[in-house]
C-alpha atoms as a PDB file:
ATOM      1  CA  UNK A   1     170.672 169.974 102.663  1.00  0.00           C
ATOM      2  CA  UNK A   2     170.095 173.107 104.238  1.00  0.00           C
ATOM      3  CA  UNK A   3     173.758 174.456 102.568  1.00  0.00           C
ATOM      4  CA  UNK A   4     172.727 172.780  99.204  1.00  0.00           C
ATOM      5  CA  UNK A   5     169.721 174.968  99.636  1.00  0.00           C
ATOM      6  CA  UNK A   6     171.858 178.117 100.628  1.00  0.00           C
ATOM      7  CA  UNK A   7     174.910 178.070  97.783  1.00  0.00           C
ATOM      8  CA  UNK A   8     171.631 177.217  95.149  1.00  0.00           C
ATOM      9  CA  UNK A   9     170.200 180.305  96.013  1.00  0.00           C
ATOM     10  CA  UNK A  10     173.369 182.248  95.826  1.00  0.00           C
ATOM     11  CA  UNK A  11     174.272 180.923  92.366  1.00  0.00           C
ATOM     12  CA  UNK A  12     170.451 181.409  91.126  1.00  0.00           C
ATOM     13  CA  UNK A  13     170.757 184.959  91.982  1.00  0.00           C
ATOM     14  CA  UNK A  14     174.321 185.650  90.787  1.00  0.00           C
ATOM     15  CA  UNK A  15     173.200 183.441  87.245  1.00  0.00           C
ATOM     16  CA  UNK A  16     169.919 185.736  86.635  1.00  0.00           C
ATOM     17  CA  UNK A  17     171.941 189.035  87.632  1.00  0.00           C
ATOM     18  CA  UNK A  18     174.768 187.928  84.843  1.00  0.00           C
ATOM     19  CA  UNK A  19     171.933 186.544  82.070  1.00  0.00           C
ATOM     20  CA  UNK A  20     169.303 189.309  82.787  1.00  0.00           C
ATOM     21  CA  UNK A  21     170.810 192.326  85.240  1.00  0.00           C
ATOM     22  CA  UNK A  22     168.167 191.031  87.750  1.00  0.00           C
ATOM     23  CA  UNK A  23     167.803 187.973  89.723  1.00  0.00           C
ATOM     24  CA  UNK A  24     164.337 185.464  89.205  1.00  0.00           C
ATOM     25  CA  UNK A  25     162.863 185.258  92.656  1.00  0.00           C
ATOM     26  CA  UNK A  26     163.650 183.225  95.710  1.00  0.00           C
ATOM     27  CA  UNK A  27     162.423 179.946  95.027  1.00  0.00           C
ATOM     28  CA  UNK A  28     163.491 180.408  91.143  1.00  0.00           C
ATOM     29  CA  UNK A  29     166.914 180.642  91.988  1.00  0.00           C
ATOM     30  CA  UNK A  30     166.944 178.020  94.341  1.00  0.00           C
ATOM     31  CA  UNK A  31     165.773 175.751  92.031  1.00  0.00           C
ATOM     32  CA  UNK A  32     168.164 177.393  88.861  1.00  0.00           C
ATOM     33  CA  UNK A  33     171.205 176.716  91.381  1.00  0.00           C
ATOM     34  CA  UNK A  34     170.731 173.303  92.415  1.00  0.00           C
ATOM     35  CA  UNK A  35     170.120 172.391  88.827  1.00  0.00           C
ATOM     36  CA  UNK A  36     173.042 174.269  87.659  1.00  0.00           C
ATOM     37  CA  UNK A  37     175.193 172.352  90.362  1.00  0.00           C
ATOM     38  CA  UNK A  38     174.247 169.835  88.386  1.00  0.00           C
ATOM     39  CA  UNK A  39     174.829 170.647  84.915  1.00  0.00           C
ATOM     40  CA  UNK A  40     177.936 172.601  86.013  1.00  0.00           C
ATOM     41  CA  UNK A  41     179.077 169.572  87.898  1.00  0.00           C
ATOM     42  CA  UNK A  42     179.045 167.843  84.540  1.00  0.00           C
ATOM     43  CA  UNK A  43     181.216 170.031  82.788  1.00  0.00           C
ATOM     44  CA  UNK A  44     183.588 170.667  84.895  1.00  0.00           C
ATOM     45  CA  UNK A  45     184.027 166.540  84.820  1.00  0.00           C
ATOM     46  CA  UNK A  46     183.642 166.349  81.327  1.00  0.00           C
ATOM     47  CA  UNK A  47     186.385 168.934  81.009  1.00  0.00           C
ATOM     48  CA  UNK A  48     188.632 167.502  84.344  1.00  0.00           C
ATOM     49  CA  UNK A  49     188.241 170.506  85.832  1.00  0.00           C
ATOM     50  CA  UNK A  50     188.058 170.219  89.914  1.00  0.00           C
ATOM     51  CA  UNK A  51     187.058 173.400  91.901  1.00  0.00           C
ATOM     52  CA  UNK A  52     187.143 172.796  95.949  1.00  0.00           C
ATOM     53  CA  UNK A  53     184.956 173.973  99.102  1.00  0.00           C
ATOM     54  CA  UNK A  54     182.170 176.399  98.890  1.00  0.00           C
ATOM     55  CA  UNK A  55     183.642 179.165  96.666  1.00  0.00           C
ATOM     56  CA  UNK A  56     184.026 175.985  93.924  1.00  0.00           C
ATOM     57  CA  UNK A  57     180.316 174.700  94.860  1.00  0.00           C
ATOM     58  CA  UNK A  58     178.797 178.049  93.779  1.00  0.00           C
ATOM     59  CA  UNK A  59     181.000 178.867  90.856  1.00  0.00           C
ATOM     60  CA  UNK A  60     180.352 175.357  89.115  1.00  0.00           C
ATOM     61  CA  UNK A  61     176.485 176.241  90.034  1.00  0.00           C
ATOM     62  CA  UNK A  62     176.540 179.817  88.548  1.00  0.00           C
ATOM     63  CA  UNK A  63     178.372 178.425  85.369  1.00  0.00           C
ATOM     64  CA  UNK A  64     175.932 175.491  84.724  1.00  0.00           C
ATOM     65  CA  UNK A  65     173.078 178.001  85.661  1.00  0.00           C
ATOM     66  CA  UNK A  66     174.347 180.143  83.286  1.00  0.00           C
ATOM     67  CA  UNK A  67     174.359 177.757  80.352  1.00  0.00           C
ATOM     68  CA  UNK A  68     170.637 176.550  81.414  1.00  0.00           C
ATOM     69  CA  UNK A  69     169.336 180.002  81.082  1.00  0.00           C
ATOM     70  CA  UNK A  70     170.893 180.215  77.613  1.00  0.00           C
ATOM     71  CA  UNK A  71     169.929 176.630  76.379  1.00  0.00           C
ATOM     72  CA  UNK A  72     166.302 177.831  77.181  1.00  0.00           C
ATOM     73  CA  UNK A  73     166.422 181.171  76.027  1.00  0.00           C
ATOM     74  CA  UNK A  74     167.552 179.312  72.595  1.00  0.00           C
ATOM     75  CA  UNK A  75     165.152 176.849  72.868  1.00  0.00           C
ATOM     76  CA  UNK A  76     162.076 179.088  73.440  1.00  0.00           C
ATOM     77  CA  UNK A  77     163.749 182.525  71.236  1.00  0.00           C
ATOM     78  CA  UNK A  78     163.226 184.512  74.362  1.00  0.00           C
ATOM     79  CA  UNK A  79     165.816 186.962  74.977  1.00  0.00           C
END
């Protein structure tokens, strides 16, 4: 849990630095990792793409966080 917690973070921060130059505060990035683990997870299956260990954890995260941060900036107009 506690690694979950720690490669969320990391992927938050390294999502908001590429979508915004900046990252979106501790607890934001936690919570924009783990759910971009998630959504990254799916489209790397989706696409039978397999990434291994931690390095592949975080990049799958920072991609799906990625495309969250854009699917709500389109959603809302924000930019």
């Amino acid at each position: 849990m506690l690694g979950g917690i720690i490669v969320g973070l990391i992927a938050g921060a390294i999502a908001g630095w590429i979508m915004r130059g900046e990252g979106y505060g501790c607890l934001w990035n936690i919570v924009l990792g783990l759910l971009g683990g998630t959504v990254g997870g799916w489209i790397f299956e989706k696409l039978d793409i397999t990434w291994q260990g931690t390095v592949g954890s975080i990049g799958t995260a920072v991609i799906g966080a990625v495309v969250l941060i854009w699917l709500y900036r389109q959603l809302t107009g924000n930019k």
